[in-house]
N, C-alpha and C. Protein backbone atom coordinates (compact mmCIF):
# COMPACT_ATOMS: atom_id res chain seq x y z
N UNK A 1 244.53 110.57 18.15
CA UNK A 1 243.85 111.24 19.23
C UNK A 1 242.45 110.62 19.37
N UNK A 2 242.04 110.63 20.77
CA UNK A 2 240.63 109.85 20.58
C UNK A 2 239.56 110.71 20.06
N UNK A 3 238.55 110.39 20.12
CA UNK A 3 237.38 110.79 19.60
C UNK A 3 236.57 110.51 20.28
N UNK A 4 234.95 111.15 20.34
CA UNK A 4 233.57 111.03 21.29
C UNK A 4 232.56 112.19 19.87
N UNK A 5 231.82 111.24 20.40
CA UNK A 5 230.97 111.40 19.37
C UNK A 5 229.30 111.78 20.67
N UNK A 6 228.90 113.03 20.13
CA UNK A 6 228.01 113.02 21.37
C UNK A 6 226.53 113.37 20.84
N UNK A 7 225.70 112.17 21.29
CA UNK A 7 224.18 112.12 20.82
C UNK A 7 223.27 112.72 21.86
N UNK A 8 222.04 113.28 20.88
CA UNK A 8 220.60 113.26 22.06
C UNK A 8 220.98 115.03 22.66
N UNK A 9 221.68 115.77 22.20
CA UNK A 9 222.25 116.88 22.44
C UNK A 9 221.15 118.02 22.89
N UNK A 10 220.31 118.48 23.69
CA UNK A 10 218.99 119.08 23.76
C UNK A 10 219.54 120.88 22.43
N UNK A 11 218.61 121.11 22.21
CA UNK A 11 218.48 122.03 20.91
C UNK A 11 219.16 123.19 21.98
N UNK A 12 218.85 123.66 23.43
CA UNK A 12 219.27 124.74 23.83
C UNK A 12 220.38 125.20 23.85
N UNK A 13 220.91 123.74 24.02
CA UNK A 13 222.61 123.76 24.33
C UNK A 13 223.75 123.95 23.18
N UNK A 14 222.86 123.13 22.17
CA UNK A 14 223.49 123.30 21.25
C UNK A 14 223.22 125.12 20.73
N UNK A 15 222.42 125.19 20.77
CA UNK A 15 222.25 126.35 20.14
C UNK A 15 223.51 127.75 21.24
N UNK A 16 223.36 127.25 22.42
CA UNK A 16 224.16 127.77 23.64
C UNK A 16 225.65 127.62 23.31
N UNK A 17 225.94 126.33 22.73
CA UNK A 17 227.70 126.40 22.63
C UNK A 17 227.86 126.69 21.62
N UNK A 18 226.80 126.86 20.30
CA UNK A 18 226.95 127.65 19.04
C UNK A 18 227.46 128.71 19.40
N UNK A 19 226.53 129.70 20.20
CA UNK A 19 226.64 130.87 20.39
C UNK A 19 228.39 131.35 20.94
N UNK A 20 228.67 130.69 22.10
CA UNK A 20 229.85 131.10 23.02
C UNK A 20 230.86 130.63 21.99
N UNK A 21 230.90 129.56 21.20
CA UNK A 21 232.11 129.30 20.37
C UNK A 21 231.96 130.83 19.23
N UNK A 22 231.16 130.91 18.93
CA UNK A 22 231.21 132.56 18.10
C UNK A 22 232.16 133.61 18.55
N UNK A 23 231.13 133.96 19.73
CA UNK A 23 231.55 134.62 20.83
C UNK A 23 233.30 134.72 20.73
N UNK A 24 233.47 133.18 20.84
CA UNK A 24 235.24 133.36 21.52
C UNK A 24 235.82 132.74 20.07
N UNK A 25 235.05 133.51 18.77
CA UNK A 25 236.11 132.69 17.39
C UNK A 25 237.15 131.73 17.67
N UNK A 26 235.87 130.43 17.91
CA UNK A 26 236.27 128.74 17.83
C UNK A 26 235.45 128.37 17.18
N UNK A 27 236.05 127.29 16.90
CA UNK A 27 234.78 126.15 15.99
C UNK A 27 233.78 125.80 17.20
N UNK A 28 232.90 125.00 16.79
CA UNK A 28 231.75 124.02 17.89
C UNK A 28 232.71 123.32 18.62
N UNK A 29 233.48 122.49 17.69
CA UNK A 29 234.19 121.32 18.45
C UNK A 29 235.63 121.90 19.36
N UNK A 30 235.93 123.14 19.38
CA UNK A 30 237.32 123.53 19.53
C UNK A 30 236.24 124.34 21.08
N UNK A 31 235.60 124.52 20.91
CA UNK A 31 234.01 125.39 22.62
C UNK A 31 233.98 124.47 23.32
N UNK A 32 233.50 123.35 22.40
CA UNK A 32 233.77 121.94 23.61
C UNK A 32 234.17 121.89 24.05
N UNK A 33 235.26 121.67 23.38
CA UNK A 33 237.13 121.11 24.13
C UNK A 33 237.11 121.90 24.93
N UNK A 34 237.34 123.38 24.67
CA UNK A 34 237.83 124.00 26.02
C UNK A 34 236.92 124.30 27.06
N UNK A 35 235.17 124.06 26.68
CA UNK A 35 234.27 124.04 28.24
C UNK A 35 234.71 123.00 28.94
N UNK A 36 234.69 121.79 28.17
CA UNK A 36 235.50 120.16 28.87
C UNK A 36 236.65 120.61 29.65
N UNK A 37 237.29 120.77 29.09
CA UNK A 37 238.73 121.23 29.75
C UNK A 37 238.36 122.34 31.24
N UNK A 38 238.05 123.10 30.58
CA UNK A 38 238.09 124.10 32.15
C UNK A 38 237.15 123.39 33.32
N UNK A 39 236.63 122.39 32.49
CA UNK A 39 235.23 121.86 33.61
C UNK A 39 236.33 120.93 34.68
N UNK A 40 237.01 120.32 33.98
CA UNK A 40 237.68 119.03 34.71
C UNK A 40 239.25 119.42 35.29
N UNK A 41 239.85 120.57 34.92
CA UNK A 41 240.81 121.27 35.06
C UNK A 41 240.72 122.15 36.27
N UNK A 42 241.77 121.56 37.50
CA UNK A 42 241.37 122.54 38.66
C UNK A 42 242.01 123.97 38.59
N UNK A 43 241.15 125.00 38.95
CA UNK A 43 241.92 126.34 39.11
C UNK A 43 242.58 127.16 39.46
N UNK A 44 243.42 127.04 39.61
CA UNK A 44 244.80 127.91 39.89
C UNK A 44 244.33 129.29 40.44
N UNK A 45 244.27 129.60 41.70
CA UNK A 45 244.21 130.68 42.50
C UNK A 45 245.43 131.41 42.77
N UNK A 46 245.53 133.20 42.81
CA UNK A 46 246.30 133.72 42.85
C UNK A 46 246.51 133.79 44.94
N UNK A 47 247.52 134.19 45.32
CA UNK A 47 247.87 134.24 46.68
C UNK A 47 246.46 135.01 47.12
N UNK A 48 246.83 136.65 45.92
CA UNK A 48 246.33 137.44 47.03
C UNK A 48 244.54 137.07 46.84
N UNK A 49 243.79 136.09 45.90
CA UNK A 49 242.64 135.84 45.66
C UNK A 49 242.23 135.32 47.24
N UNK A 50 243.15 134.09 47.81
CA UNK A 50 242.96 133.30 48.73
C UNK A 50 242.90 134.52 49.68
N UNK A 51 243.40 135.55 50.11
CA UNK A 51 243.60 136.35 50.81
C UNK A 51 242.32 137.79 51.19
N UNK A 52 241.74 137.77 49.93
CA UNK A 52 241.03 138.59 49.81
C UNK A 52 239.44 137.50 50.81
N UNK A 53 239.62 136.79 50.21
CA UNK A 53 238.30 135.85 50.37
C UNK A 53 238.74 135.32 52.05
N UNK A 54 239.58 135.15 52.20
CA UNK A 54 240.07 134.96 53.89
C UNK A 54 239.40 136.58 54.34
N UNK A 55 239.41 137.77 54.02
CA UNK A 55 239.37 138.37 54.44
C UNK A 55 237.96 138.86 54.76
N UNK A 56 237.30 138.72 53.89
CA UNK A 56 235.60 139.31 53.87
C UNK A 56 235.26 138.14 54.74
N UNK A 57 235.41 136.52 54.50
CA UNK A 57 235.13 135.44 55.72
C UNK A 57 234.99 136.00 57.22
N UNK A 58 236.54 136.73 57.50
CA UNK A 58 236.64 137.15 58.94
C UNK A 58 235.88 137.97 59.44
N UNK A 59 235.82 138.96 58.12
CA UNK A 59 234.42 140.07 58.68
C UNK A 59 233.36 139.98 58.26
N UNK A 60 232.49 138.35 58.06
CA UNK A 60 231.52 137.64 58.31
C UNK A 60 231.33 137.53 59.52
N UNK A 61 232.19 137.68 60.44
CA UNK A 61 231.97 136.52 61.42
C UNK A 61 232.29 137.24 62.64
N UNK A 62 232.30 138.99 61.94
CA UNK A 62 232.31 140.01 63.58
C UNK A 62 232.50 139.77 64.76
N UNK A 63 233.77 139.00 64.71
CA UNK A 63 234.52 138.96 65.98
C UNK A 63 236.17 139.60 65.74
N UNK A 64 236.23 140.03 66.80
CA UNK A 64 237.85 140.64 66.51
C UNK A 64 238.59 140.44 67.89
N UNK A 65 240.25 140.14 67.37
CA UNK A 65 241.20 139.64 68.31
C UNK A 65 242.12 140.31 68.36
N UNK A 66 243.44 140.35 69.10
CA UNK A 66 244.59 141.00 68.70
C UNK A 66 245.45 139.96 69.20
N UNK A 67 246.70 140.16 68.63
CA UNK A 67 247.69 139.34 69.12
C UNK A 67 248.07 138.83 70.32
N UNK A 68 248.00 139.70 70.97
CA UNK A 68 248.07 139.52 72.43
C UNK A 68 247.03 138.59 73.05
N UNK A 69 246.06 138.93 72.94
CA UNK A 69 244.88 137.89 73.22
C UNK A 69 245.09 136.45 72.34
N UNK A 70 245.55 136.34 71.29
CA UNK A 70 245.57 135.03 70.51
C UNK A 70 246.73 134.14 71.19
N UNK A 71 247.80 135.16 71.53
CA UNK A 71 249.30 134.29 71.94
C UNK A 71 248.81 133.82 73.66
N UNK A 72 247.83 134.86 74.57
CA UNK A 72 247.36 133.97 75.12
C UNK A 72 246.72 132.62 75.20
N UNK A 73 245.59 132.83 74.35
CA UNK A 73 245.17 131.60 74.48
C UNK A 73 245.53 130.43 73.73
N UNK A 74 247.11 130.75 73.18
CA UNK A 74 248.24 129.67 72.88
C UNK A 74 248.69 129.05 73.71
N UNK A 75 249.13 130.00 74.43
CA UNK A 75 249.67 129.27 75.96
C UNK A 75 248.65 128.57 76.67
N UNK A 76 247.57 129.02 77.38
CA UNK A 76 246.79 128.33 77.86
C UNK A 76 246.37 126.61 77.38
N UNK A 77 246.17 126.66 75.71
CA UNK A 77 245.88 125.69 75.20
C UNK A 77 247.64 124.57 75.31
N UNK A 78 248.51 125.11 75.60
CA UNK A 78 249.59 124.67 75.60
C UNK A 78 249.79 124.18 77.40
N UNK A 79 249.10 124.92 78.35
CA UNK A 79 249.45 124.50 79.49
C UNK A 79 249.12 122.85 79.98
């Protein structure tokens, strides 16, 4: 397995991933791995997450439609 060896480490951080590897009973090097990992690892969203966040967007943006009005201006854009 490879290896990285990491220098010049500022004292906060270290002292910072001391802490959270405690926190989540890991070693230093096992906090790493998995901050690395979740950093570069894309996240898997649930349906209804995408849904919720679609939803507060729309009522950002205080406008409201109904179907009828939308399937119009389907057609129109279709004429």
């Amino acid at each position: 397995m490879p290896a990285v060896t990491l220098k010049n480490i500022p004292r906060s951080l270290h002292r910072a991933l001391k802490a959270r590897a405690e926190g989540n009973r890991r070693s230093l090097n096992r906090e790493i791995l998995a901050t690395l990992e979740s950093s570069v690892t894309p996240r898997i969203r649930p349906v209804e997450e995408w849904l919720q966040e679609a939803a507060r967007f729309r009522a950002r943006l205080n406008f409201t439609t109904c179907e009828e009005e939308l399937n119009l201006h389907k057609r129109a854009g279709r004429a």
